[in-house]
Protein backbone atom coordinates (compact mmCIF):
# COMPACT_ATOMS: atom_id res chain seq x y z
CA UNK A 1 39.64 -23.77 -37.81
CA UNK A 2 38.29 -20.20 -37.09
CA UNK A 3 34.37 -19.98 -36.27
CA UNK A 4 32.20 -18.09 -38.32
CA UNK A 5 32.50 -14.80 -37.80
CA UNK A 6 28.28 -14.46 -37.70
CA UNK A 7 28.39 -16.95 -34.95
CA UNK A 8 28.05 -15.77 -31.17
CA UNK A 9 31.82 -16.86 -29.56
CA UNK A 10 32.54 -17.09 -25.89
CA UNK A 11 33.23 -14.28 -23.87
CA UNK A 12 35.74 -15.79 -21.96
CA UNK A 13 39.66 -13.98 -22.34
CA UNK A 14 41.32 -15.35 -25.36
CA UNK A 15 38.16 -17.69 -25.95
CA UNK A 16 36.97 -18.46 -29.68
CA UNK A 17 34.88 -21.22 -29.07
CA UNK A 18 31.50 -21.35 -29.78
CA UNK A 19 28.67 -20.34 -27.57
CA UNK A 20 26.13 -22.04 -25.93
CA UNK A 21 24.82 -20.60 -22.98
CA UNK A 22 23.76 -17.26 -22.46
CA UNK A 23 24.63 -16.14 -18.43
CA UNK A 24 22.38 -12.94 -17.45
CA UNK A 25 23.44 -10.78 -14.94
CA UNK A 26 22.81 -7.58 -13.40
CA UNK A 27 24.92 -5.22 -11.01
CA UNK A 28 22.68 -4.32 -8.42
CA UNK A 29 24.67 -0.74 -7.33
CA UNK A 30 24.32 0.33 -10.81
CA UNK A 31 21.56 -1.27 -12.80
CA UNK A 32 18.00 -1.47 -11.86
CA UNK A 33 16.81 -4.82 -10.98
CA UNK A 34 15.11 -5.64 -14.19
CA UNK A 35 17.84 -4.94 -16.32
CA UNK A 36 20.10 -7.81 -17.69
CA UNK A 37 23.39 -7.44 -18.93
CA UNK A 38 25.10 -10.63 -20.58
CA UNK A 39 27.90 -12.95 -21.57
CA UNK A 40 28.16 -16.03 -23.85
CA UNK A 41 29.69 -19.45 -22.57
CA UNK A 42 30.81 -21.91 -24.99
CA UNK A 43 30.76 -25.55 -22.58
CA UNK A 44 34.04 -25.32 -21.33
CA UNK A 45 33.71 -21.87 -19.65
CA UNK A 46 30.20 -21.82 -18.73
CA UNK A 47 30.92 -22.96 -15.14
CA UNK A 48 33.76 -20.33 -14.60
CA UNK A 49 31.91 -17.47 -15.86
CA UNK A 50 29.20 -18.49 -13.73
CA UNK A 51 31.54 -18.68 -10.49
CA UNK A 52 32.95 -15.12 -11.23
CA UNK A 53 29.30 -13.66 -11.72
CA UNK A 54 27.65 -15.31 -8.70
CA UNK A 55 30.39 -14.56 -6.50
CA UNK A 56 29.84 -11.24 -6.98
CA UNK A 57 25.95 -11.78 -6.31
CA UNK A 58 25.76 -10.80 -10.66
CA UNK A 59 24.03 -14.74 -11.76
CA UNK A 60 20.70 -14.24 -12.54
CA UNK A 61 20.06 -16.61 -14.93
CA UNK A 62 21.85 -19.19 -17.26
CA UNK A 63 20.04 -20.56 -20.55
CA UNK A 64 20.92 -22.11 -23.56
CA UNK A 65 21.54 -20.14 -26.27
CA UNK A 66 18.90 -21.53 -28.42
CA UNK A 67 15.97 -20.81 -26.09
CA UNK A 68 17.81 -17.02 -25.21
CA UNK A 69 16.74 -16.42 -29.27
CA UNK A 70 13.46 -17.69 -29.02
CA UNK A 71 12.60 -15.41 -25.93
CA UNK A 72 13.09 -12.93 -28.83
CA UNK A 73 15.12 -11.15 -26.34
């Protein structure tokens, strides 16, 4: 079964499941601290995506999608 297409999908490679986190990150040699870039995690990825960002000193923050909306951000 295909997700809806309205519904926010993983942003892992070749991933269609359905998100649930939201990971922010930021690139500190090219975006000013304050700004946050981000990717979706459905559960299976979330802790992979989150490796490959904080690695990279990227993480800032993961939250669940639910309370990313209601930020309003």
């Amino acid at each position: 079964m295909l997700p809806d297409p309205e519904s926010p999908v993983c942003s892992a490679k070749g991933c269609r499941g359905a998100a649930v986190y939201v990971l922010a990150w930021n690139n500190p040699k090219i975006h000013t601290p304050e700004r946050r870039k981000t990717w979706l995690a459905c559960d299976e990825h979330r802790e992979h995506l989150s490796q490959f960002l904080g690695v990279r000193g990227f993480l800032k923050d993961v939250v669940l999608l639910s309370e990313w909306d209601a930020r309003g951000v």
